[in-house]
N, C-alpha and C. Protein backbone atom coordinates (compact mmCIF):
# COMPACT_ATOMS: atom_id res chain seq x y z
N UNK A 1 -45.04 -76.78 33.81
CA UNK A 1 -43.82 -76.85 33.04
C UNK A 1 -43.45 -78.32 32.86
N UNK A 2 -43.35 -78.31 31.23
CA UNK A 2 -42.58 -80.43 30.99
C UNK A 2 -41.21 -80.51 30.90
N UNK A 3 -41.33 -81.12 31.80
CA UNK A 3 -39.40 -81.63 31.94
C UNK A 3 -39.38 -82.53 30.60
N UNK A 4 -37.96 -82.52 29.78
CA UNK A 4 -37.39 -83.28 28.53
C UNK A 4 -37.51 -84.41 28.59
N UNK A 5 -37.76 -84.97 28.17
CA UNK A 5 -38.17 -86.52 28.01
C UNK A 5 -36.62 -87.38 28.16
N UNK A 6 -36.47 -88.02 28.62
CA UNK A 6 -34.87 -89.21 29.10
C UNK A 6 -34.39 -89.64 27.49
N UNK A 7 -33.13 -89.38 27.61
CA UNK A 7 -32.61 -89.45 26.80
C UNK A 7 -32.95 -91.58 25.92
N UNK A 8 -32.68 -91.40 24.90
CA UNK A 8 -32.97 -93.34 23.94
C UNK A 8 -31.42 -93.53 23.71
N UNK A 9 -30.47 -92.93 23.71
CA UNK A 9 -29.70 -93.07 22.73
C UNK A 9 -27.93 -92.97 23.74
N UNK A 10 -27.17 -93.56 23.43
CA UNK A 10 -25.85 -93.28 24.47
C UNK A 10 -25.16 -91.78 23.84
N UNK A 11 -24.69 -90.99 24.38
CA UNK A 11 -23.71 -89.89 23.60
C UNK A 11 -22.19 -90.79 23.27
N UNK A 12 -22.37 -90.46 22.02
CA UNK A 12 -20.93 -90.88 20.77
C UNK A 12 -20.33 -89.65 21.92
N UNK A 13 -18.62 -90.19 22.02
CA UNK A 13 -17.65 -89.56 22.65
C UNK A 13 -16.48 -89.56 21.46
N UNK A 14 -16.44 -90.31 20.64
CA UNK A 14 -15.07 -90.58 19.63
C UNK A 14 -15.46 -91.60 19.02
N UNK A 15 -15.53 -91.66 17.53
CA UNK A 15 -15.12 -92.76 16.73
C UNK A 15 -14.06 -93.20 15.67
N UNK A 16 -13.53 -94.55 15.51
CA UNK A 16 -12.89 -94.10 14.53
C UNK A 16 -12.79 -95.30 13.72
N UNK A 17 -12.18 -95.79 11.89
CA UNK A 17 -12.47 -96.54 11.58
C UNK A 17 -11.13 -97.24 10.69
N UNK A 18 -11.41 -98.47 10.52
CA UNK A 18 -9.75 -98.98 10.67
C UNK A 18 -10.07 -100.35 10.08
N UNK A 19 -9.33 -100.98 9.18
CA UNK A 19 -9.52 -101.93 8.60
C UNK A 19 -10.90 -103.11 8.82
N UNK A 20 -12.31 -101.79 8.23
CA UNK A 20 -13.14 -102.46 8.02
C UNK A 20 -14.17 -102.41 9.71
N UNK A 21 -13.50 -101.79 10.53
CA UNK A 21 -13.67 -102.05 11.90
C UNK A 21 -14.14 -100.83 12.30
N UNK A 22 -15.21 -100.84 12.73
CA UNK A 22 -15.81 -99.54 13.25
C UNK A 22 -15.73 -98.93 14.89
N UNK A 23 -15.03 -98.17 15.61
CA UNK A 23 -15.31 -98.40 17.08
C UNK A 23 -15.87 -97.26 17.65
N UNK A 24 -16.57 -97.03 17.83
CA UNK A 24 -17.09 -95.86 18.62
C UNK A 24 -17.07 -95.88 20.71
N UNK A 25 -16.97 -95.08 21.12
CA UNK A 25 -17.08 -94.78 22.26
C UNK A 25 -18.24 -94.19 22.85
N UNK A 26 -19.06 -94.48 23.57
CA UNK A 26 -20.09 -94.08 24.09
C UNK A 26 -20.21 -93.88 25.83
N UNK A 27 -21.13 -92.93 26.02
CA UNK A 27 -21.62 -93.14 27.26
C UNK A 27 -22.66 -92.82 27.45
N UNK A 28 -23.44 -94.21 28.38
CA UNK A 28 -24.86 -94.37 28.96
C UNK A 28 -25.35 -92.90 29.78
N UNK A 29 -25.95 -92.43 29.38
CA UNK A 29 -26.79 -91.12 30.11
C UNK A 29 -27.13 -92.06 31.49
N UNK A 30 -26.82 -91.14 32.80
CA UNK A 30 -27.29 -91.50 33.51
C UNK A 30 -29.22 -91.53 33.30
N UNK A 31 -29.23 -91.21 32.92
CA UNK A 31 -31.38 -90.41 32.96
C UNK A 31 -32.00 -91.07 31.45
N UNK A 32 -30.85 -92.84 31.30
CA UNK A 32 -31.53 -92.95 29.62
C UNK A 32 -32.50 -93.78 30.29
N UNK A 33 -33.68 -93.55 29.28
CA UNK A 33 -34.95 -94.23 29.23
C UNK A 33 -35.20 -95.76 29.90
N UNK A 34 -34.11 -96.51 29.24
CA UNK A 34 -34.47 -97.47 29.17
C UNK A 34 -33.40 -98.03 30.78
N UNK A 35 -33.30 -97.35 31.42
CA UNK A 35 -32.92 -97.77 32.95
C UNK A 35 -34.72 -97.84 33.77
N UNK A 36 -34.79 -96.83 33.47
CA UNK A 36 -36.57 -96.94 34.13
C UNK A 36 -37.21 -98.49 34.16
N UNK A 37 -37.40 -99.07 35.72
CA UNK A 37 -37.93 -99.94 35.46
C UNK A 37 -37.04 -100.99 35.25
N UNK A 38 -35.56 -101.37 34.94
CA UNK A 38 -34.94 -102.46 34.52
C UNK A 38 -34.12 -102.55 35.18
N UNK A 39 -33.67 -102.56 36.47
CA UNK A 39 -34.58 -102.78 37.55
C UNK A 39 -34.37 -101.70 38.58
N UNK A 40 -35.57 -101.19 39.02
CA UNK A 40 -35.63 -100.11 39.97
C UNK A 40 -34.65 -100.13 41.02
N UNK A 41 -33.99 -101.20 41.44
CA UNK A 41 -33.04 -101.09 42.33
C UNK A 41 -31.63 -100.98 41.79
N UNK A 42 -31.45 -101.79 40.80
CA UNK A 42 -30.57 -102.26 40.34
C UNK A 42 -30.40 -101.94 38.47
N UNK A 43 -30.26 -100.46 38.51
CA UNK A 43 -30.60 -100.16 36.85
C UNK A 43 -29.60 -100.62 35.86
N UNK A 44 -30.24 -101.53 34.91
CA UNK A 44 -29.27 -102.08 34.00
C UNK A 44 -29.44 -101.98 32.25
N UNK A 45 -28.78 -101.82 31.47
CA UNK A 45 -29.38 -101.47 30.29
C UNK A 45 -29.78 -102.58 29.46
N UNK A 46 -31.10 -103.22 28.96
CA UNK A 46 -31.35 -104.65 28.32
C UNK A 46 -30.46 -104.74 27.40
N UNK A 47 -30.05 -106.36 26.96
CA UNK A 47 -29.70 -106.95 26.24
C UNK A 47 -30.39 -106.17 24.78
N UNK A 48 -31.62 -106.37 24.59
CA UNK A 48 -32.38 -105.72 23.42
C UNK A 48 -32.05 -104.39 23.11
N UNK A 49 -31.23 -104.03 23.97
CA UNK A 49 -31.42 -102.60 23.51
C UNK A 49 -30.32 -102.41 22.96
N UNK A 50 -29.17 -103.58 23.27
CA UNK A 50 -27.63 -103.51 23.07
C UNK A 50 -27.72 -103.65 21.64
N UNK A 51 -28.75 -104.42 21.19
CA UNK A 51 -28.39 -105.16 20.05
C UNK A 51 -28.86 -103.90 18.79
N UNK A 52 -29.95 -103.81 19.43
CA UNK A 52 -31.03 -102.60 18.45
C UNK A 52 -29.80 -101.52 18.38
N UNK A 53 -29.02 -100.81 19.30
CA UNK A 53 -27.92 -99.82 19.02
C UNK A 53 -26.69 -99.77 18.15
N UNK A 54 -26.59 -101.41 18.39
CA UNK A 54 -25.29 -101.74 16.77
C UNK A 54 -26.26 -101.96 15.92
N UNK A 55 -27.12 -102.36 15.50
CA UNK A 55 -27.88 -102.35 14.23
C UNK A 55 -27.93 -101.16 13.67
N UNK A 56 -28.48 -99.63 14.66
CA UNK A 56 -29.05 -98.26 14.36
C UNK A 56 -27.28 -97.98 14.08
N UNK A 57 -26.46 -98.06 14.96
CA UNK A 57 -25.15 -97.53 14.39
C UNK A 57 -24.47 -98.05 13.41
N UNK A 58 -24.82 -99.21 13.34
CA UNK A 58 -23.90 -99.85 12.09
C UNK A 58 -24.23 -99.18 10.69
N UNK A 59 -25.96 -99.02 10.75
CA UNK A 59 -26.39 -99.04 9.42
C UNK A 59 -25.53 -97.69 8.53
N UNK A 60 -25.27 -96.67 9.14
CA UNK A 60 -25.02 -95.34 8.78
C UNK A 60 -23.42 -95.26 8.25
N UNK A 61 -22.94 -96.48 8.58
CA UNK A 61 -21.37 -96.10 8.90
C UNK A 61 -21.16 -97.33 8.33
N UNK A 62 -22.09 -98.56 8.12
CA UNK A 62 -21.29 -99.97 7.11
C UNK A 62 -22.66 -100.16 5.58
N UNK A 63 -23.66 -99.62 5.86
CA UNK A 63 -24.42 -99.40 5.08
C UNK A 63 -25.24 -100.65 4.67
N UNK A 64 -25.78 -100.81 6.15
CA UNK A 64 -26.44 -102.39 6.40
C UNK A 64 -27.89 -102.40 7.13
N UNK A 65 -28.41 -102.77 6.74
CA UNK A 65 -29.85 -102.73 7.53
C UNK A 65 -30.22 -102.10 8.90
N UNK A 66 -31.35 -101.87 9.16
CA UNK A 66 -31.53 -101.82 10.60
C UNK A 66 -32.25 -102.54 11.34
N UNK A 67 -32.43 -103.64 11.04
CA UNK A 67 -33.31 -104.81 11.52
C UNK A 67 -32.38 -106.01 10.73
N UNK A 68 -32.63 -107.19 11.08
CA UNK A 68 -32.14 -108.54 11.02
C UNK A 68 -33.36 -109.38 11.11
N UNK A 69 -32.69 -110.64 10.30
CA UNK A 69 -33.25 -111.27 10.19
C UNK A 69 -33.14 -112.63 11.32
N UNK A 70 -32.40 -112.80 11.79
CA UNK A 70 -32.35 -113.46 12.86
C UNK A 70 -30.64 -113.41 13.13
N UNK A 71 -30.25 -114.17 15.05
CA UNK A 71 -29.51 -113.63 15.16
C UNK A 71 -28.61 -115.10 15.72
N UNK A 72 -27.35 -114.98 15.21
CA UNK A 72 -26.77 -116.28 15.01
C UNK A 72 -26.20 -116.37 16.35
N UNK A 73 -25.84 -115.58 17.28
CA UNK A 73 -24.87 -115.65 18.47
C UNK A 73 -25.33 -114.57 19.01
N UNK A 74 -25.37 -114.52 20.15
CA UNK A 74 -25.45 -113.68 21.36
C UNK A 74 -25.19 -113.99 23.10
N UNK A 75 -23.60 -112.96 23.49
CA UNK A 75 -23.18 -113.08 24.43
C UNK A 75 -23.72 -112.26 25.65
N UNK A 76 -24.09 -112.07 26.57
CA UNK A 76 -23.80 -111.11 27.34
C UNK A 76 -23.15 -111.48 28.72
N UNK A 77 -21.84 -110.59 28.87
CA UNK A 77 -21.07 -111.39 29.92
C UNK A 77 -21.36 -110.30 31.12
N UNK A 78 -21.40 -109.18 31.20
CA UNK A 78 -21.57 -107.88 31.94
C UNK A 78 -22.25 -107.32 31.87
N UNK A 79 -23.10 -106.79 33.16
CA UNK A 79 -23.97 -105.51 33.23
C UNK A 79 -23.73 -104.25 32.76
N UNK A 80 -24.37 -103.47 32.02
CA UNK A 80 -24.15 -102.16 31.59
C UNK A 80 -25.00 -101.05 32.45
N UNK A 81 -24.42 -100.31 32.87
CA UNK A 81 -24.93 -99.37 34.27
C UNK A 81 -25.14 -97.74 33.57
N UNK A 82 -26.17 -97.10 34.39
CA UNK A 82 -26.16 -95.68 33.94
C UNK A 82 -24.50 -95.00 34.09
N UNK A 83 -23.82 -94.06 33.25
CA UNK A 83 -22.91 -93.70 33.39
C UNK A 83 -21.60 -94.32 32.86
N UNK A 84 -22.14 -95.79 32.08
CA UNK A 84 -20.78 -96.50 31.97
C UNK A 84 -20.40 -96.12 30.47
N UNK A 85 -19.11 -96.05 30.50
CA UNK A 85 -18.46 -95.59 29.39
C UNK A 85 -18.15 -97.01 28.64
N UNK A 86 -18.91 -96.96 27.29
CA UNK A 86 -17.50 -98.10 26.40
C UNK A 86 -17.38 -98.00 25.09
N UNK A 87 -16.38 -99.01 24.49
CA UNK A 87 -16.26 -99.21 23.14
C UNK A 87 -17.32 -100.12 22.35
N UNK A 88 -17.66 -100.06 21.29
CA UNK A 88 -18.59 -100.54 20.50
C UNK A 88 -17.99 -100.66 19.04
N UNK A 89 -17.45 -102.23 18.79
CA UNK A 89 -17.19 -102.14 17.26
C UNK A 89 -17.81 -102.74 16.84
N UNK A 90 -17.74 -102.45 15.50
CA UNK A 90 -18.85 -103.10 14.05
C UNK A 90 -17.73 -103.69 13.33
N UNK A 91 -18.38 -104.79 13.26
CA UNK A 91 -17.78 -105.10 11.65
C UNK A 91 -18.67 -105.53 10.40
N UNK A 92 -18.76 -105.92 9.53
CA UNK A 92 -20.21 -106.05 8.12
C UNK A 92 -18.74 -107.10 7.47
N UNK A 93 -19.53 -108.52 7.73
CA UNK A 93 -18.85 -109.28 7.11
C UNK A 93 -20.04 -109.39 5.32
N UNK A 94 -19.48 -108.74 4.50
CA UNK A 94 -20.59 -108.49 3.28
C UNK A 94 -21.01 -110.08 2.61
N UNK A 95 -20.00 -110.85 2.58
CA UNK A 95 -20.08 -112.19 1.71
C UNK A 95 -21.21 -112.59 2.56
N UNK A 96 -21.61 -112.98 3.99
CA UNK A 96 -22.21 -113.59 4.60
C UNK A 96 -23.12 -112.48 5.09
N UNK A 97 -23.39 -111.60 4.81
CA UNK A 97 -24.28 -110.60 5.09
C UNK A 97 -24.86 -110.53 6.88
N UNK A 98 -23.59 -110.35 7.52
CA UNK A 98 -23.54 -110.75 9.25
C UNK A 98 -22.57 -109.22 9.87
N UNK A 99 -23.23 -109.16 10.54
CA UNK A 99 -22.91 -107.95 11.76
C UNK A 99 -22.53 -108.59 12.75
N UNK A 100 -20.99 -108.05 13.12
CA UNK A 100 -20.43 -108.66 14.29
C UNK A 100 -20.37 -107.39 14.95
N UNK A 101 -20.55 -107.45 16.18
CA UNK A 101 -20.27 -106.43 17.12
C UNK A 101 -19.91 -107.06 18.43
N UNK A 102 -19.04 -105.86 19.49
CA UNK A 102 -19.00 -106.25 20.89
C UNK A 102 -19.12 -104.99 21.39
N UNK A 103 -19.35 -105.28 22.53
CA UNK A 103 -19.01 -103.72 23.87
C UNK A 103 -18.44 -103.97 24.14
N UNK A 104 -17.40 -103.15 24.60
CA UNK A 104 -15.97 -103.58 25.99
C UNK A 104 -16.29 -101.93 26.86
N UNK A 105 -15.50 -102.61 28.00
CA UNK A 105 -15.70 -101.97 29.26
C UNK A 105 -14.29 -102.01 29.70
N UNK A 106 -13.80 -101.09 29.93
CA UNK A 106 -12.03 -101.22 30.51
C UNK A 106 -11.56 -102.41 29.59
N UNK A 107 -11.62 -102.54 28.30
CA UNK A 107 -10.97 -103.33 27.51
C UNK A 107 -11.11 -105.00 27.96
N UNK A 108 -12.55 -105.15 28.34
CA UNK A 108 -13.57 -107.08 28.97
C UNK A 108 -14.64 -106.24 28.46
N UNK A 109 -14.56 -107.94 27.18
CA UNK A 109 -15.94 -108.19 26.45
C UNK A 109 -17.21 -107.60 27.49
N UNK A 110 -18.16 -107.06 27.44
CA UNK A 110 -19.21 -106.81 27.96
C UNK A 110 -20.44 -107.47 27.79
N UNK A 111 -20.59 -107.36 25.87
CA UNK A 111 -21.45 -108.19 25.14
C UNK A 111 -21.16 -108.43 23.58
N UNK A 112 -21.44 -109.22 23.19
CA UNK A 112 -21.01 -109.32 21.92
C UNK A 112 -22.06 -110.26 20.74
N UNK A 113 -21.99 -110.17 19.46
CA UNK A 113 -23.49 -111.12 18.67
C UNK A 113 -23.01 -110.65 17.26
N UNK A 114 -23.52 -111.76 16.89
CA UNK A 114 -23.45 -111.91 15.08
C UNK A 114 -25.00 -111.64 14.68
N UNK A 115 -24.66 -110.86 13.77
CA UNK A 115 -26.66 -110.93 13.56
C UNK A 115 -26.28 -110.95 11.98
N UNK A 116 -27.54 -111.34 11.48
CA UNK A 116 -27.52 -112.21 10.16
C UNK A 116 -29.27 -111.18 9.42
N UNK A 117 -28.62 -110.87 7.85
CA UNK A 117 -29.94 -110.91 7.03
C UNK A 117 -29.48 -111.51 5.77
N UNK A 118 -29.89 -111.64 5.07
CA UNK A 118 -30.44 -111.81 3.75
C UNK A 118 -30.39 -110.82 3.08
N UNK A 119 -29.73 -111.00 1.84
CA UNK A 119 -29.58 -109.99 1.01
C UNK A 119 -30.79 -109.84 -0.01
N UNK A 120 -31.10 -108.15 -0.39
CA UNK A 120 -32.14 -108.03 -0.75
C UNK A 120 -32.14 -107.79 -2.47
C-alpha cells in the first residue's frame, strides 16, 4: 500500500483583495515536501520556495507571470516552520512590471522581495 505523496503547496485559509493588494492566509502543512531534508533537525521552509509561491499565487489573481526575470530585492528576516500560519500579500506594480510581496507572521515581516520581468 502507497502512502500520498507530502503535500508542495501551503492550504489558502482566507483571502481577500483591497486596493490593488492581494492577502491571502496560509498554512504550512506540517508533512510539506519541502521540510524533508531542510534541515532534518531543524525543518525550515527555503527561501526559494517562498519566492516560487508568490509568483504561482500572484499569477492567477494579478495576471503576471510565473517566472521572473530577475529579482531586485530579497529579505528574509524569519524562519518559516511546519505548521506556521501567515499572511502573504501581492502587489503588481504594472508601470514597472515588479511583484512586491511579503509574509508576516503575528503581523513581523517574515520575508519580503520585489521581483522584476519585462514586458512581453
Amino acid at each position: 500500500m502507497s502512502s500520498a505523496p507530502s503535500p508542495t503547496h501551503p492550504v489558502l485559509l482566507a483571502e481577500h483583495q483591497q486596493d490593488g493588494r492581494h492577502t491571502l492566509s496560509l498554512q504550512l502543512p506540517l508533512d510539506l515536501q519541502y521540510f524533508e531534508g531542510h534541515f532534518p533537525q531543524l525543518p525550515v521552509l527555503p527561501g526559494l520556495v517562498q519566492v516560487a509561491w508568490a509568483l504561482e499565487l500572484a499569477a492567477p489573481r494579478l495576471g503576471t507571470p510565473t517566472h521572473c526575470r530577475r529579482m531586485e530585492m530579497l529579505k528574509f528576516q524569519q524562519l518559516l516552520r511546519p505548521g506556521d500560519r501567515v499572511e502573504l500579500t501581492l502587489m503588481y506594480e504594472a508601470a514597472r512590471h515588479r511583484l512586491h510581496f511579503t509574509y508576516q507572521r503575528d503581523g513581523a515581516d517574515v520575508s519580503s522581495g520585489r521581483l522584476v520581468w519585462e514586458a512581453t
